[in-house]
Protein backbone atom coordinates (compact mmCIF):
# COMPACT_ATOMS: atom_id res chain seq x y z
CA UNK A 1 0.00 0.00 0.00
CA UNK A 2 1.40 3.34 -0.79
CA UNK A 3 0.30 5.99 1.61
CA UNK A 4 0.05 9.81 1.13
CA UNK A 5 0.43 11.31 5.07
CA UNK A 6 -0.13 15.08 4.51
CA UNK A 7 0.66 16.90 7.95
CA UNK A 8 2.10 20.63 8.24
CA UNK A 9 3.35 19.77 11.47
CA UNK A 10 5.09 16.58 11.07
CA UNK A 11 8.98 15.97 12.63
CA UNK A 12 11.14 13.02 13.26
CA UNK A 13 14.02 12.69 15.64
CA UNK A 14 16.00 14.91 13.93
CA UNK A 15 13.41 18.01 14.17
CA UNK A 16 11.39 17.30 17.11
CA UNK A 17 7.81 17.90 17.38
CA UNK A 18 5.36 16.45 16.42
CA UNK A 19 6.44 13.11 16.24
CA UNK A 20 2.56 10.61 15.92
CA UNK A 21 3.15 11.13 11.72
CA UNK A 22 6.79 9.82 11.60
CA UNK A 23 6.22 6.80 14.46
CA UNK A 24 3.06 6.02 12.11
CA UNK A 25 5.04 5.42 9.02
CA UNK A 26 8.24 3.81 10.20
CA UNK A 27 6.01 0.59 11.56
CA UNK A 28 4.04 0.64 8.45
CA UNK A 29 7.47 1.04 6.33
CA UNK A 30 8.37 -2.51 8.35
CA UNK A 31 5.29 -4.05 7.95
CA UNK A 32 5.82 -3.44 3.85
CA UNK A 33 4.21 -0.08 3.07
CA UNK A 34 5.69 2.84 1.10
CA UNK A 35 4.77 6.55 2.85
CA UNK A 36 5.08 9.94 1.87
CA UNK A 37 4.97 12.39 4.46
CA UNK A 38 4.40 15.98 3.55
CA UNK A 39 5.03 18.45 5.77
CA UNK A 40 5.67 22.27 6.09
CA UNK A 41 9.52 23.35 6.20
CA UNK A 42 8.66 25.51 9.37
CA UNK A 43 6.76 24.76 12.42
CA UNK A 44 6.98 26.26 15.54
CA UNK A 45 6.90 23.19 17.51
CA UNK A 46 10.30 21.65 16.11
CA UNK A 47 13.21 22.34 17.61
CA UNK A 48 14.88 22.16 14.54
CA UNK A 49 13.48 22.82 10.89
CA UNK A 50 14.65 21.44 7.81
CA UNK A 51 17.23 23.80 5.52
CA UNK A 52 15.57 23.56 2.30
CA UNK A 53 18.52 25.87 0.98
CA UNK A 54 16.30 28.55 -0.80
CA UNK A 55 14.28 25.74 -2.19
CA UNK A 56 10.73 25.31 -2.93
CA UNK A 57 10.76 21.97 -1.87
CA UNK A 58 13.68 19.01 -0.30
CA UNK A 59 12.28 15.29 -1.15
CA UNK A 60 14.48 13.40 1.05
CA UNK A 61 14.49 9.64 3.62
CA UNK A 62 15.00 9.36 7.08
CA UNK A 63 14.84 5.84 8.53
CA UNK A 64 13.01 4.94 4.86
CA UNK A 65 10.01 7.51 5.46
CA UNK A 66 9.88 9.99 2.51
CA UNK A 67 9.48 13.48 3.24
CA UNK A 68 8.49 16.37 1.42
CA UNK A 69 8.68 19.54 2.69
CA UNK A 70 7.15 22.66 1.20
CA UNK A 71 9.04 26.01 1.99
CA UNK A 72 6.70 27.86 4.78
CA UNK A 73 7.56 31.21 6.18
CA UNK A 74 8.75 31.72 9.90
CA UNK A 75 6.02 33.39 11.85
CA UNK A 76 6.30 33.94 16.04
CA UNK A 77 2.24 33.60 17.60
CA UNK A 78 -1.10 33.23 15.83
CA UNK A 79 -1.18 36.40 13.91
CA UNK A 80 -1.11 36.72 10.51
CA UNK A 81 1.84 35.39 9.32
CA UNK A 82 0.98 32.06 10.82
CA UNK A 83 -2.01 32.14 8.75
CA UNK A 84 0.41 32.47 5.58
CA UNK A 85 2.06 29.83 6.64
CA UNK A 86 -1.07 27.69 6.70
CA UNK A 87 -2.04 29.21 3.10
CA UNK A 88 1.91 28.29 1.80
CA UNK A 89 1.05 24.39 2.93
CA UNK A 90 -2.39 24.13 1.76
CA UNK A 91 -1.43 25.91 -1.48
CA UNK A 92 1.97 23.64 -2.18
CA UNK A 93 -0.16 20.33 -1.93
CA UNK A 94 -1.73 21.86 -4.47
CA UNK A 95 1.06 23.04 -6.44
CA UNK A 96 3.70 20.26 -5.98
CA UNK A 97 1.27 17.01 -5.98
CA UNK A 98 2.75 15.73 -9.08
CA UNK A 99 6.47 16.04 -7.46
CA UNK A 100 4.56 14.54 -3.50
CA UNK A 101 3.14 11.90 -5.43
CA UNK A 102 6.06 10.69 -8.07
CA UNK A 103 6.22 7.46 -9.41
CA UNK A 104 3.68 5.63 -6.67
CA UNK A 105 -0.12 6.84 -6.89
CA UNK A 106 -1.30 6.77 -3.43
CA UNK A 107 -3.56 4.32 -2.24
CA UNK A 108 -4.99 6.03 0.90
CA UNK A 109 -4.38 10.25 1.53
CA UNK A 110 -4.31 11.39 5.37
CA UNK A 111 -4.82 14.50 6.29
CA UNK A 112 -3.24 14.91 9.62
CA UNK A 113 -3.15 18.58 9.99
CA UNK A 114 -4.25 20.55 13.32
CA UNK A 115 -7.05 22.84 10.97
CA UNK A 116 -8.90 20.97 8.56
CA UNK A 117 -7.93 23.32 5.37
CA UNK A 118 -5.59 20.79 4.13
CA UNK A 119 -8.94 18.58 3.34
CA UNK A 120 -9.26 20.39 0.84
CA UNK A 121 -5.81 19.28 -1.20
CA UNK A 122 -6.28 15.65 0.02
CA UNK A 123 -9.81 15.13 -1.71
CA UNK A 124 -8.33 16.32 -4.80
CA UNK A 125 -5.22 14.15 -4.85
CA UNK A 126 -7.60 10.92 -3.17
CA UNK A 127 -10.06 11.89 -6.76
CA UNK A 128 -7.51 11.78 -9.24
CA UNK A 129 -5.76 8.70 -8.30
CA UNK A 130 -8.82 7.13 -6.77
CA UNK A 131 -7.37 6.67 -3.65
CA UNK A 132 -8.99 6.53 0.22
CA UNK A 133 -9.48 9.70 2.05
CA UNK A 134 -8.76 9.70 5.80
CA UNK A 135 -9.05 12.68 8.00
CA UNK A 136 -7.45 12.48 11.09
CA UNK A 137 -8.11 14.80 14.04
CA UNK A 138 -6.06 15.94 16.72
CA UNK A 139 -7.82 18.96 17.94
CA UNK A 140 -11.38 20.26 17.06
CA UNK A 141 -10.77 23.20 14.82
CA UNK A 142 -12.28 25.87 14.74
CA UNK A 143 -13.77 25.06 18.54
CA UNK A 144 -10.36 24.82 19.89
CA UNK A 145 -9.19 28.24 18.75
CA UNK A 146 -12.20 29.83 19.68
CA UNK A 147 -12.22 28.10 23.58
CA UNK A 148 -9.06 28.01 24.01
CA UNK A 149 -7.19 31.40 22.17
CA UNK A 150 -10.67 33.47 22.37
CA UNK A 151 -11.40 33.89 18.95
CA UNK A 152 -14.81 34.85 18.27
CA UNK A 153 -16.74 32.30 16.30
CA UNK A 154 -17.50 35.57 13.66
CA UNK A 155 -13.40 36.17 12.64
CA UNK A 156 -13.33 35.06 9.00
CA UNK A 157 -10.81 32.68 10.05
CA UNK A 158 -12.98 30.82 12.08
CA UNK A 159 -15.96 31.17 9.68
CA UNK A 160 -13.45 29.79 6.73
CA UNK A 161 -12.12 26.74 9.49
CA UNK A 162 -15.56 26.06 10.07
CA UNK A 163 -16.55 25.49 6.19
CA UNK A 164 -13.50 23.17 6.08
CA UNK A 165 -13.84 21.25 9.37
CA UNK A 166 -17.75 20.23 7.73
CA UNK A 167 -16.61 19.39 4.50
CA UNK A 168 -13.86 17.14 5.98
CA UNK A 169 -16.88 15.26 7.85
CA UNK A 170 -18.57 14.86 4.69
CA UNK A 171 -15.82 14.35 2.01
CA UNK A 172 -13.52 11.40 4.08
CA UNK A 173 -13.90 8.01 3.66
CA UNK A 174 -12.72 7.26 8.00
CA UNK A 175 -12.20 9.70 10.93
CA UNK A 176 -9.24 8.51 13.22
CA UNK A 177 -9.38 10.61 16.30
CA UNK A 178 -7.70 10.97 19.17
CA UNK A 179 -10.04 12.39 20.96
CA UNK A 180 -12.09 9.50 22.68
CA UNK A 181 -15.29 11.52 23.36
CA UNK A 182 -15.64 13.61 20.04
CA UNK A 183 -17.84 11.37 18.06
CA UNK A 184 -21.29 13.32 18.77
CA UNK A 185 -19.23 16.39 17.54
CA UNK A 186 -18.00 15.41 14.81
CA UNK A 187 -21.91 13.68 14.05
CA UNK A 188 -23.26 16.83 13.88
CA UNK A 189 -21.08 18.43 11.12
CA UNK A 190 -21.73 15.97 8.90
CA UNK A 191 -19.75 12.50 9.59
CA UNK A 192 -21.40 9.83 9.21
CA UNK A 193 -21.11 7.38 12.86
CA UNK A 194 -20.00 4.58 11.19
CA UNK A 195 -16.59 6.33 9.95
CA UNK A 196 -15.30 7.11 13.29
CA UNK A 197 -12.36 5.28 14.64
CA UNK A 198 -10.67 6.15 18.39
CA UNK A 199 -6.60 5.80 17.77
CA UNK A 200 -4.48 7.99 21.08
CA UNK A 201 -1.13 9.26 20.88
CA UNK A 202 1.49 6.66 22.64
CA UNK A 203 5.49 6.06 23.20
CA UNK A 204 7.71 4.25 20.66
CA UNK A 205 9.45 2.02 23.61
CA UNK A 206 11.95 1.07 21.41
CA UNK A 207 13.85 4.96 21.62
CA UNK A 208 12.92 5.12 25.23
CA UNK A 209 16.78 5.06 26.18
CA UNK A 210 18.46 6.28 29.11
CA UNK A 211 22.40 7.96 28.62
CA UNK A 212 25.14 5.72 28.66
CA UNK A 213 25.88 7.56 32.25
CA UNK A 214 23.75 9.90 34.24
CA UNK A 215 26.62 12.25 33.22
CA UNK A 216 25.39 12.68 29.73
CA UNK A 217 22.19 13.78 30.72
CA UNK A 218 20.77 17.07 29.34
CA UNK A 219 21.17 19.56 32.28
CA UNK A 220 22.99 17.12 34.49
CA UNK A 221 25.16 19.17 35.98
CA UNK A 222 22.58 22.19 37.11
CA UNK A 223 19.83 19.52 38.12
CA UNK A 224 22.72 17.19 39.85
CA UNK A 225 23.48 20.09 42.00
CA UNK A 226 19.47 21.11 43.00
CA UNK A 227 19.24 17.96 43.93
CA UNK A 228 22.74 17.83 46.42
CA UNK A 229 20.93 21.23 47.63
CA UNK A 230 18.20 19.26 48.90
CA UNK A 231 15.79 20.55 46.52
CA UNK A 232 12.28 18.16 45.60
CA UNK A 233 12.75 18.86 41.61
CA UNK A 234 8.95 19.05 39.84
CA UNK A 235 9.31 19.06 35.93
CA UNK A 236 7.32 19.99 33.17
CA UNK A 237 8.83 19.10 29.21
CA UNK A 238 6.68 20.30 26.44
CA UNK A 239 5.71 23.36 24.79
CA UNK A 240 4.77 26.39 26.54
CA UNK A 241 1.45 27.20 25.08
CA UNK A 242 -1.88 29.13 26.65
CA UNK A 243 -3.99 25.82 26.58
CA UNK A 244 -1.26 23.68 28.54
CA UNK A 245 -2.04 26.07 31.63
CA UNK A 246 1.66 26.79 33.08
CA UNK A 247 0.52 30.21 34.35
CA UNK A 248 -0.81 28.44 37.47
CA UNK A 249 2.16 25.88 37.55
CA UNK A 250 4.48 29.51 38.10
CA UNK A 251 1.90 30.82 40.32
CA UNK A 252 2.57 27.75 42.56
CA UNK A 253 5.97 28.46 42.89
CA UNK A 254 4.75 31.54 45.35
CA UNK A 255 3.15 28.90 47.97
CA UNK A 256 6.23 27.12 47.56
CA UNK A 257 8.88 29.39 48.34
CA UNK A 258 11.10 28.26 51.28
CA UNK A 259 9.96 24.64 50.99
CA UNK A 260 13.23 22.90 48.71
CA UNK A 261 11.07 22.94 45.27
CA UNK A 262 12.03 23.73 42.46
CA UNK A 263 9.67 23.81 39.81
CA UNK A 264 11.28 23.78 36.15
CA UNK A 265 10.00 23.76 32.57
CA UNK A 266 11.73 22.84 29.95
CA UNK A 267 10.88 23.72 26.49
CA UNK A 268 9.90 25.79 23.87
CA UNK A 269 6.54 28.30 22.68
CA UNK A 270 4.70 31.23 21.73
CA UNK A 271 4.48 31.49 25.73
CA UNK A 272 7.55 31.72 27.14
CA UNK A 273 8.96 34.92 26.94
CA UNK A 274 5.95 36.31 28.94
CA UNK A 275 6.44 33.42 31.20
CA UNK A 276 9.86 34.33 31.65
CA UNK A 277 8.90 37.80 32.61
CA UNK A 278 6.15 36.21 35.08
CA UNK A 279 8.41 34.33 37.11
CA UNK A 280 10.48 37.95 37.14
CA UNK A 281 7.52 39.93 38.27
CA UNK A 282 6.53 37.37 40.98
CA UNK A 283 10.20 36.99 42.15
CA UNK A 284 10.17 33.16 41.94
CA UNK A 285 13.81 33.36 40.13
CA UNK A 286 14.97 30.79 43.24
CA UNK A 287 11.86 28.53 42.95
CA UNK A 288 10.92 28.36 39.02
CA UNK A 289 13.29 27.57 36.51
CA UNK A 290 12.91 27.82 32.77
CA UNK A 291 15.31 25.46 30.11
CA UNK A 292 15.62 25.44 26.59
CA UNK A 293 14.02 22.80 24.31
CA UNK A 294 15.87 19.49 24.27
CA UNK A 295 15.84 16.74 21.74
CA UNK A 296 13.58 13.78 21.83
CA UNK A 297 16.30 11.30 22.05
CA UNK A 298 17.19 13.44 25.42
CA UNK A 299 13.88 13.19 26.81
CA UNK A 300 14.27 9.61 28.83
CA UNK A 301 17.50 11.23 30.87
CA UNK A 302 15.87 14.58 31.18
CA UNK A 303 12.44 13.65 32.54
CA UNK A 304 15.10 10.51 34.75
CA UNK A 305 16.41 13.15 36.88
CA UNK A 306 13.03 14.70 38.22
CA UNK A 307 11.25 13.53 41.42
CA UNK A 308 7.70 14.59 40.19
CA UNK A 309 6.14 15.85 36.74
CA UNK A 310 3.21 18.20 36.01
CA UNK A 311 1.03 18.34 32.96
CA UNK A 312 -2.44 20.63 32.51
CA UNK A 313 -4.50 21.54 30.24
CA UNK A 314 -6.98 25.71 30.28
CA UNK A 315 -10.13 24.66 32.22
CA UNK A 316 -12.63 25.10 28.69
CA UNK A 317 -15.11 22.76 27.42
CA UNK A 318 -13.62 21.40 24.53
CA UNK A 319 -11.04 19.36 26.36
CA UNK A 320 -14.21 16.87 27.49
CA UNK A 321 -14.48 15.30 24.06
CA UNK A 322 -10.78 14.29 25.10
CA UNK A 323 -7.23 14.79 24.94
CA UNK A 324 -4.16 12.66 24.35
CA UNK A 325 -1.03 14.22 25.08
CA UNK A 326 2.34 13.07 24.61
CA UNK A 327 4.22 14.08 27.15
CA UNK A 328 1.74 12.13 29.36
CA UNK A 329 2.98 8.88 28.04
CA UNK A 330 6.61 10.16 27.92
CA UNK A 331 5.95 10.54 31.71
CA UNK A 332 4.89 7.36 32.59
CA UNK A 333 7.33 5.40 30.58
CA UNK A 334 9.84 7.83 32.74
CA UNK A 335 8.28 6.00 36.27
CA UNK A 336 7.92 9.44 37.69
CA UNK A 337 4.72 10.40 39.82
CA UNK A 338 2.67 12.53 37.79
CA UNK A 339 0.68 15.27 38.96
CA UNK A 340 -2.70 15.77 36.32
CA UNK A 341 -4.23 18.85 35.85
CA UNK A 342 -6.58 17.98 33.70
CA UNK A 343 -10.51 17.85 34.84
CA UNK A 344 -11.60 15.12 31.74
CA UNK A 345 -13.33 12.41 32.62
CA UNK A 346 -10.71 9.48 30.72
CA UNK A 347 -8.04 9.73 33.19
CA UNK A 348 -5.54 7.62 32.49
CA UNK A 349 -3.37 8.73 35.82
CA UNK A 350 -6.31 8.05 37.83
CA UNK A 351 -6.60 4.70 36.05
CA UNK A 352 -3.02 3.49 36.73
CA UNK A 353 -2.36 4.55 40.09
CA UNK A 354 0.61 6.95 39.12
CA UNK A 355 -0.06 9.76 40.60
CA UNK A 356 -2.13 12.69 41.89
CA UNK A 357 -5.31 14.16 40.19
CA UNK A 358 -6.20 17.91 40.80
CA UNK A 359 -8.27 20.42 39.05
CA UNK A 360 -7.28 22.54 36.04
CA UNK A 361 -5.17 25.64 36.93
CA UNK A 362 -5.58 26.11 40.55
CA UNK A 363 -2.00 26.89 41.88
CA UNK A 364 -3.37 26.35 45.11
CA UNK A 365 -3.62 22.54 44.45
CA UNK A 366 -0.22 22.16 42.16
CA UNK A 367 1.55 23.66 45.54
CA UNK A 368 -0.71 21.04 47.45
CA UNK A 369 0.49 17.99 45.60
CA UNK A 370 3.84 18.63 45.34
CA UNK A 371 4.02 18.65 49.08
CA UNK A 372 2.29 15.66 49.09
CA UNK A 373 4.50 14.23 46.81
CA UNK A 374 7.70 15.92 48.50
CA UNK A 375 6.59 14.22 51.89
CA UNK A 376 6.53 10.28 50.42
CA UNK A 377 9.37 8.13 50.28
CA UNK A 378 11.33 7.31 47.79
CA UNK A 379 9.90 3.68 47.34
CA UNK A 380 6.31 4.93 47.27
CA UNK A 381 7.62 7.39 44.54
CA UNK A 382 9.04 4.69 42.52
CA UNK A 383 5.87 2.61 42.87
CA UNK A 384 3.69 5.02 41.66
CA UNK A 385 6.13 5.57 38.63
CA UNK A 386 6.20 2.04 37.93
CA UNK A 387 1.94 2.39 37.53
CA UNK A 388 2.35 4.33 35.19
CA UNK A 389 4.89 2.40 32.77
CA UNK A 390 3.00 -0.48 32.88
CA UNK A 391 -0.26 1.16 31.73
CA UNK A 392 1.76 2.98 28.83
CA UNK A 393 3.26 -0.14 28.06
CA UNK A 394 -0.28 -2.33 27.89
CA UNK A 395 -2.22 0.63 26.29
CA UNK A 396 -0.26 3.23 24.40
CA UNK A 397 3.30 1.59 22.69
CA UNK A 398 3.22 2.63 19.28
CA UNK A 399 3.86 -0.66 17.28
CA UNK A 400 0.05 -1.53 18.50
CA UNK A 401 -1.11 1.61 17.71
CA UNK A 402 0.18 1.65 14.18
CA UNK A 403 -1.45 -1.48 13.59
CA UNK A 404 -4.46 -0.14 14.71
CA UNK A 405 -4.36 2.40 12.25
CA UNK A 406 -3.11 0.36 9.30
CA UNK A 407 -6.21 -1.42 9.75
CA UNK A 408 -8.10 1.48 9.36
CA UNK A 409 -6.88 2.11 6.25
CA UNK A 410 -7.46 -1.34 4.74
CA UNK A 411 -11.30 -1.11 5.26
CA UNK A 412 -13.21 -1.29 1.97
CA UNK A 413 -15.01 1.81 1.18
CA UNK A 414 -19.27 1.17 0.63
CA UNK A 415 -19.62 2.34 -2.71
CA UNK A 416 -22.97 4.72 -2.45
CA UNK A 417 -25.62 3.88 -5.15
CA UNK A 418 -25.94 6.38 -8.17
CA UNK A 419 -28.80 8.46 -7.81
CA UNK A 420 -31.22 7.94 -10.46
């Protein structure tokens, strides 16, 4: 089967972020697939973007996954220049399908996107070489933007998201989500039940490899010596971003003054500056730390050197229909105790046993779990980390998952009857 995997977004291990596309396609490579993936030469969630040396376009393999990236423009937020950056992707499927597509006519086209524009491109390249469509969702756009970043639900971008995220519904042949609780949503713009398909993020256990030493860790030497200080070190590694609710993880670091935490996020986003300047405002400079972005190979002796790790999500509706983040299962395969701030129902920390469930953005309860956390041993530490791995392990590893999805794609399409 030849696949088509259209996704702005899409990294590897040499780009970062995001990484679902690329774990996809290497187990279907294996299991005797050819993929395509095409992706936008700048994202802001890699750490590092491909040089297409003043190309339109670089066609090139890493670990036998074709990518194609389309020259994007850099652009810092969500103002307009992002939105050009959208337009350059959706645009260049158009443009550049002959070159995306080369000698092997896709069998199945995925559009992978965040938005739903790039729809659009994928029902036109599925039509001319009569080929599956299969949209899969991450987030629901344009109800993510507008909970989430405020937009109103008038702003032409919205009203132009909107017209795609319907016809996407209506044009595909399956929905893979991974958001567990979305179907009803997605019902009532226009997909038909039967097309839905549930498919979470998960861990490629495989790359989950610790340094050679603890010496080779990413920041070994600064955390090494908070932790000789007799500091209780809290992590967060992802991007800094309004809906993953950090504001209150920094505001925590004021009830927590004076008590050995340190509280330390690692990464990179539209966010962080003005985070920066937060924790400079509030005075936390002793209790909150901020890190650069470090590669995904680094993240198993990164997250190794942390006694507790926080993830949260903006208290807004959208996040019931579900969420399924990575860093969640990069924590549990790290056997840390997690600390979930995240008020949706399908809670896979509760589940496991690994950790400690609070409500979305209350500082007031971060500060209260740490302490909870900072007062265990170390062997009821470890034993709620090891809850966690085994869940991740029995739910989540990617080799499954891909198989999931491969399946997916091999489903025969009902042929509709010809109206008379």
């Amino acid at each position: 089967m030849n696949i088509l995997y259209l996704n702005h977004y899409a990294g590897s291990y040499l780009h970062g972020m995001e990484f679902r596309p690329f774990m996809m396609a290497r187990h279907w490579v294996k299991a005797g697939h050819k993929v395509t993936i095409a992706a936008s030469s700048f994202s802001h969630l890699r750490g590092q973007n491909p040089d297409l040396m003043g190309k339109k376009y670089l066609d090139e393999t890493i670990d036998e996954v074709r990518f194609f990236w389309i020259h994007g423009n850099h652009y810092n937020g969500n103002g307009f220049d992002r939105v050009r950056n959208i337009l350059s992707f959706v645009n260049g499927l158009y443009h550049y399908q002959n070159e995306i597509v080369g000698k092997d006519k896709p069998d199945v086209v995925i559009a992978s996107s965040t938005y739903p524009m790039d729809m659009y491109p994928a029902v036109h390249i599925a039509a001319k070489y009569g080929a599956k469509v299969v949209y899969e969702v991450h987030d629901l756009w344009p109800l993510s933007p507008i909970e989430v970043g405020g937009m109103s639900k008038y702003h032409p971008f919205i009203q132009i998201t909107q017209h795609a995220e319907n016809y996407a519904y209506s044009h595909c042949d399956f929905v893979v989500s991974q958001l567990p609780n979305a179907k009803e949503h997605m019902i009532q713009h226009g997909m038909a039940s039967e097309k839905f398909h549930y498919i979470p993020n998960g861990i490629e256990a495989a790359d989950w490899k610790l340094p050679n030493s603890p010496e080779d860790a990413a920041y070994y030497e600064l955390l090494h010596q908070f932790r000789e200080e007799g500091y209780f070190l809290v992590g967060y590694a992802g991007i800094h971003s309004l809906s993953s609710a950090l504001d209150s993880f920094v505001e925590a670091g004021s009830k927590l003054k004076n008590k050995k935490v340190k509280l330390i996020m690692v990464g990179q986003g539209p966010e962080k500056t003005r985070l920066q300047q937060k924790i400079n405002d509030l005075e936390l400079q002793d209790t909150v730390e901020t890190l650069e972005a470090v590669r995904k190979s680094q993240i198993p002796g990164l997250l190794e050197q942390f006694d507790a790790l926080y993830i949260g999500t903006q208290k807004q509706p959208v996040f019931h229909y579900g969420i399924s983040p990575n860093k969640l299962f990069d924590y549990m395969m790290a056997e840390k105790p997690i600390i979930y701030a995240i008020e949706y129902e399908n809670n896979a920390v509760q589940k496991s046993g690994c950790g400690i469930s609070i409500k979305s953005e209350s500082s007031a309860e971060i500060a209260r779990a740490v302490s909870k956390l900072q007062k265990l041993s170390a062997k009821e530490r470890e034993q709620m980390g090891l809850r966690g791995k085994e869940y991740v392990m029995e739910n989540h590893e990617y080799g499954a998952l891909a198989q999931r999805f491969l399946e997916v794609l091999e489903l025969p399409v009902e042929k509709k009857p010809d109206k008379k």
